[in-house]
Protein backbone atom coordinates (compact mmCIF):
# COMPACT_ATOMS: atom_id res chain seq x y z
CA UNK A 1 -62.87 45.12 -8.33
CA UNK A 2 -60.25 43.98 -11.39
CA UNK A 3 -61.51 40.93 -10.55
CA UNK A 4 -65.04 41.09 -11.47
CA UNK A 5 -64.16 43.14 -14.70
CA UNK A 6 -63.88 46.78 -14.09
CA UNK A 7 -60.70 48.71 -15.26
CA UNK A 8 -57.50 49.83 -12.58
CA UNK A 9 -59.04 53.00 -13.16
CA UNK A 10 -62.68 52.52 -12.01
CA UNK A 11 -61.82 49.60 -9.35
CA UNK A 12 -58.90 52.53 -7.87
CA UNK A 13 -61.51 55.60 -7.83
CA UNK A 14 -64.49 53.21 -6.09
CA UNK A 15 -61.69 51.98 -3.39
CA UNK A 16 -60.97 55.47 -2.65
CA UNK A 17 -64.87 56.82 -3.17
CA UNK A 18 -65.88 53.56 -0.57
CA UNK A 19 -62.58 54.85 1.96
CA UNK A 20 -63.91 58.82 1.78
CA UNK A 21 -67.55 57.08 2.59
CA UNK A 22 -67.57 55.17 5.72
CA UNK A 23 -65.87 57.91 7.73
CA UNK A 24 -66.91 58.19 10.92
CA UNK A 25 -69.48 55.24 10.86
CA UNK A 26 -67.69 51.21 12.55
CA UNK A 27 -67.52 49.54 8.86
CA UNK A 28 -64.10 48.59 7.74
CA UNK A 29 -63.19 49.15 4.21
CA UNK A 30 -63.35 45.31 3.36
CA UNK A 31 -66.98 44.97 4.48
CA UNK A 32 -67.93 47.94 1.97
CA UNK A 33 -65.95 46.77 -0.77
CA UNK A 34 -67.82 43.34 -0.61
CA UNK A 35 -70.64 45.07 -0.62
CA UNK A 36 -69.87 47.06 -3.80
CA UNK A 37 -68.51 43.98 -5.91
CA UNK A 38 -71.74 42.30 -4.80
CA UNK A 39 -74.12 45.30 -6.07
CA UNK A 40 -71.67 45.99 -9.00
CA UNK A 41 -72.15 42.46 -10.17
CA UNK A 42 -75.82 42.68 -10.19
CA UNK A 43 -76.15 46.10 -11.81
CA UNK A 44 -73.21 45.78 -13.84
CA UNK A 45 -72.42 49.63 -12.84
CA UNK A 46 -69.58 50.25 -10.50
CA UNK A 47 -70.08 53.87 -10.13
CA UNK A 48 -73.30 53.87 -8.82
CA UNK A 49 -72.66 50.32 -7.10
CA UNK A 50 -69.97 52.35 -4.88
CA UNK A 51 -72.63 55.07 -4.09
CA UNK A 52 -75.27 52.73 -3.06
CA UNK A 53 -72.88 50.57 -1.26
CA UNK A 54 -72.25 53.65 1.08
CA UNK A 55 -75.76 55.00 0.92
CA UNK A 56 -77.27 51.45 2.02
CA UNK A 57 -74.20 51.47 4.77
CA UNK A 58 -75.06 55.16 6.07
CA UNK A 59 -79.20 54.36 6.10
CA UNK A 60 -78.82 51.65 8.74
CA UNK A 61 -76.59 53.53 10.70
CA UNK A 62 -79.20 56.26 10.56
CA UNK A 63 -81.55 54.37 11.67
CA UNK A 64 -79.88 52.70 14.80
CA UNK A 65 -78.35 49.97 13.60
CA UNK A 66 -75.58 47.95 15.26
CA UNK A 67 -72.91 46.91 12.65
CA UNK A 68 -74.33 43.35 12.92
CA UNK A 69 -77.79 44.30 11.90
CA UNK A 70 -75.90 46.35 9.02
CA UNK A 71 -74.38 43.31 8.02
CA UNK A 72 -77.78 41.31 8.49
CA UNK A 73 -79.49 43.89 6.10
CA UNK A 74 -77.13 44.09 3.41
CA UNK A 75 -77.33 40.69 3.06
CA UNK A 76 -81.22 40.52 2.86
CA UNK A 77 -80.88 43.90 0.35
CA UNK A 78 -78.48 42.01 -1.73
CA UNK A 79 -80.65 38.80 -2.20
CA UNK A 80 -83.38 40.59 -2.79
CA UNK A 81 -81.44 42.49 -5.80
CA UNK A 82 -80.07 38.77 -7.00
CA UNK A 83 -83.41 37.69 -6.95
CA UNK A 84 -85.19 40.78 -8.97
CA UNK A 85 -88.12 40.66 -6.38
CA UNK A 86 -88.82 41.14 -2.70
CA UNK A 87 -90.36 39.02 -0.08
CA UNK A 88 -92.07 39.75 3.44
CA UNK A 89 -89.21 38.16 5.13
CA UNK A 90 -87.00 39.87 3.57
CA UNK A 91 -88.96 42.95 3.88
CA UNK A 92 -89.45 42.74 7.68
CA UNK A 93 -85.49 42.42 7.69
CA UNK A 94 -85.20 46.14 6.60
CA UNK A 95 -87.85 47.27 8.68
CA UNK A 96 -85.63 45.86 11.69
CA UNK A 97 -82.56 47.19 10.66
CA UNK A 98 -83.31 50.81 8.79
CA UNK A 99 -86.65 51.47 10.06
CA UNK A 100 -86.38 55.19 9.94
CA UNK A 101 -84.71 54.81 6.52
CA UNK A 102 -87.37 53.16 4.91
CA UNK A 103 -89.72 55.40 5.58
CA UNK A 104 -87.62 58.05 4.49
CA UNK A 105 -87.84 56.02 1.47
CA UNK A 106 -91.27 55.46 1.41
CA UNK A 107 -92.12 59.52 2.03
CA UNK A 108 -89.53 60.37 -0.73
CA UNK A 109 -91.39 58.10 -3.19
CA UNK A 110 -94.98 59.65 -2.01
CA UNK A 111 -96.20 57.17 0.46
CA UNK A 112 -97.20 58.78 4.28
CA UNK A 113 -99.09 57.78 6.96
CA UNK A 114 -98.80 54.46 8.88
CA UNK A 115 -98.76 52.37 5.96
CA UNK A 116 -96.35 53.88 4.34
CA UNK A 117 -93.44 51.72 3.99
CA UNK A 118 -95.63 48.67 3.33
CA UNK A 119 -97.29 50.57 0.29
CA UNK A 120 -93.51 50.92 -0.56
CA UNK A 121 -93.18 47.11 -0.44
CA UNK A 122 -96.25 46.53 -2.26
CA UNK A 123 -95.29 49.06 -5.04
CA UNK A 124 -91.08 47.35 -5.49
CA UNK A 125 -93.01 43.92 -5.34
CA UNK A 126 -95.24 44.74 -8.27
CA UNK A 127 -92.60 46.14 -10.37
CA UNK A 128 -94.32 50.04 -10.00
CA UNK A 129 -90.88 50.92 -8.50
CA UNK A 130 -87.55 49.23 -9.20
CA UNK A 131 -84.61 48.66 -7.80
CA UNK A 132 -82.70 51.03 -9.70
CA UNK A 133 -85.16 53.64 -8.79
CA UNK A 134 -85.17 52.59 -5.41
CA UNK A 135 -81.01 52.12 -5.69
CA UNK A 136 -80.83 55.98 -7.07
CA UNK A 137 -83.73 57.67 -4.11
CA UNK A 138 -81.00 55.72 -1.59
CA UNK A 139 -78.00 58.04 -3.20
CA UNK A 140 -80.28 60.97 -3.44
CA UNK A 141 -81.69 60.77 -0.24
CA UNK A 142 -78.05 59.97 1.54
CA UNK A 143 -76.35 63.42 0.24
CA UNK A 144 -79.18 65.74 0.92
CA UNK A 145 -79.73 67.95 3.57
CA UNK A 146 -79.61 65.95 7.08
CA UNK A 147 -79.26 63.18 4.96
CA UNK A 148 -78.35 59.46 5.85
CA UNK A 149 -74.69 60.32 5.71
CA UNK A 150 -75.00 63.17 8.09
CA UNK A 151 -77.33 61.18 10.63
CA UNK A 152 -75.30 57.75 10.27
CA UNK A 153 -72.03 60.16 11.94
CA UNK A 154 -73.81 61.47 14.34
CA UNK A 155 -75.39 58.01 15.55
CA UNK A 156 -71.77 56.34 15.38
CA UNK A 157 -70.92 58.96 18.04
CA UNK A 158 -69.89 57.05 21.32
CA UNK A 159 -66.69 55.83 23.30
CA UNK A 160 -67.00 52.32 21.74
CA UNK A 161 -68.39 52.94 18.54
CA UNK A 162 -65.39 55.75 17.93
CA UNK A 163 -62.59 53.22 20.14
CA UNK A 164 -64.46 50.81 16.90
CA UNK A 165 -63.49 53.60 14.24
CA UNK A 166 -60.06 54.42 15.59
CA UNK A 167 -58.96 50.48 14.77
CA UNK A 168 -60.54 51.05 11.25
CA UNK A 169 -59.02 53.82 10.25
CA UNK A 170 -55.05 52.73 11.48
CA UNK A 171 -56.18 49.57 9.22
CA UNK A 172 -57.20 51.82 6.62
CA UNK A 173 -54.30 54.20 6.93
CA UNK A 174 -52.33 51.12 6.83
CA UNK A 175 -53.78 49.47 3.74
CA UNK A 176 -53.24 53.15 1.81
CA UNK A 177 -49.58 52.90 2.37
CA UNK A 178 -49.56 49.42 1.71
CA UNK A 179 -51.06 50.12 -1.88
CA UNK A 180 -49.05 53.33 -2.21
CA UNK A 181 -45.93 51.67 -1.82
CA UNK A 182 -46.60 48.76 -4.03
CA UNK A 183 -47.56 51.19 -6.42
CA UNK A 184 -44.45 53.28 -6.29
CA UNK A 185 -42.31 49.24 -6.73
CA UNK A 186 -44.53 48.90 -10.34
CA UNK A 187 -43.58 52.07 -11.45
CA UNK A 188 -39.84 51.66 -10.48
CA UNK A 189 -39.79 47.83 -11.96
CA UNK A 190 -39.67 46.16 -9.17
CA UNK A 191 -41.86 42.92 -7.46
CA UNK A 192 -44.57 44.23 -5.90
CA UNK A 193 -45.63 42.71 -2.41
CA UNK A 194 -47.62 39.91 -3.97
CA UNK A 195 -44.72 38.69 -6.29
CA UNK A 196 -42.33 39.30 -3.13
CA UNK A 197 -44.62 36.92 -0.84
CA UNK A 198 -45.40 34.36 -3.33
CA UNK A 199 -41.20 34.29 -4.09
CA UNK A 200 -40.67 34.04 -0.53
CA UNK A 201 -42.98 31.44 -0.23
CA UNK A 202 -41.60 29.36 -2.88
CA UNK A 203 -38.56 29.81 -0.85
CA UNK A 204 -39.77 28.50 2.37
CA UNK A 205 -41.18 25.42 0.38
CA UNK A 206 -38.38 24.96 -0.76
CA UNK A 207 -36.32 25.07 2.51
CA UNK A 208 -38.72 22.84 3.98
CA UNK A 209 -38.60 20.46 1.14
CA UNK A 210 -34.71 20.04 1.83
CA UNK A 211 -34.96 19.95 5.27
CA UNK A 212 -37.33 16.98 5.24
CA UNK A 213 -34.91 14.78 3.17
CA UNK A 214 -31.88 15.86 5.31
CA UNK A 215 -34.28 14.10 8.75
CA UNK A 216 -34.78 11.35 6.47
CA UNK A 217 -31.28 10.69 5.37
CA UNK A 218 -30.61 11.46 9.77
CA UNK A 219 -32.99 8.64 10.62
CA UNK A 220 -31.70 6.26 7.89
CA UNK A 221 -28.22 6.34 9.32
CA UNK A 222 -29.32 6.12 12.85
CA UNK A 223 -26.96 3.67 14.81
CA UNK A 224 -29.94 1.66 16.05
């Protein structure tokens, strides 16, 4: 998140918001993060990037999706963000992948009956309803009362999909003391991991480097 501009601060409180959010649904913490830098870079707003990220995530696990279609849909949600407008294709994308989600959506914004999620498409492509509105009815609509969070656990809710969960949350676990404990090195003065691999790796170079001349110098005096 440093990366793309935001503070220690912010980037540390949307790692830990994203990690709190995909509990109990099979997305690891790097696929949400992505997901976050790619929404925070288009809205410019990390704190509501990071609750859209995990609203988005928890609407197509409401609505059935495998994690692949997740992925598949984020990507056509993103684009359609980058691009400011939204197109059929696109469009149909959603409707395979958070079908009950979207017409969540589309009921929440006063659409119903049949047509309802394509008057939802015909109201985001004329600019009646933008993408920030439509970005802040996916937060609202998440947290409420049998929301998308709420649904998107009890979907995940299976041997695989929980054998799936189990491997993401050691990594997680693992990637919390990782951070921890680099932490704790800054604030004692010491090289964090990064420095420490990058000085080992110098290291190795530098090892190899030697070794190479000491085969050459080997073969050179070779008693042919």
């Amino acid at each position: 998140m440093q990366q793309i501009g935001f503070s220690a601060e912010e980037s540390e409180a949307s790692i830990s918001k994203l990690s709190d959010g995909i509990q109990g649904v099979p997305t690891s913490l790097d696929e949400i993060t992505a997901s976050a830098q790619k929404l925070a870079m288009l809205t410019g707003d990390l704190g509501k990037a990071t609750d859209a990220s995990i609203a988005l995530n928890n609407a197509f696990y409401a609505s059935g999706a495998s994690s692949a279609d997740a992925s598949r849909g984020l990507v056509q949600y993103t684009q359609m963000l980058s691009k400011g407008t939204v197109d059929i294709m696109s469009w149909r994308t959603l409707q395979e992948t958070m079908g009950i989600a979207l017409r969540d959506l589309a009921e929440a914004f006063g659409y119903a009956g049949s047509a309802a999620t394509t008057d939802l498409y015909a109201a985001i492509q004329s600019g009646q309803i933008t993408f920030d509105q439509l970005n802040d009815k996916l937060i609202e609509l998440d947290g409420g009362v049998d929301g998308f969070a709420a649904r998107a656990s009890a979907a995940s809710a299976g041997i695989g999909t929980s054998l799936t969960n189990m491997e993401i949350a050691v990594t997680r676990g693992m990637e919390g003391i990782i951070r921890s404990t680099n932490d704790a090195l800054a604030n004692n003065g010491l090289p964090g991991f990064q420095e420490m691999i990058e000085n080992t790796t110098s290291g190795i170079n530098q090892a190899f480097s030697v070794a190479s001349k000491g085969v050459e110098v080997l073969v050179n005096n070779l008693d042919v």
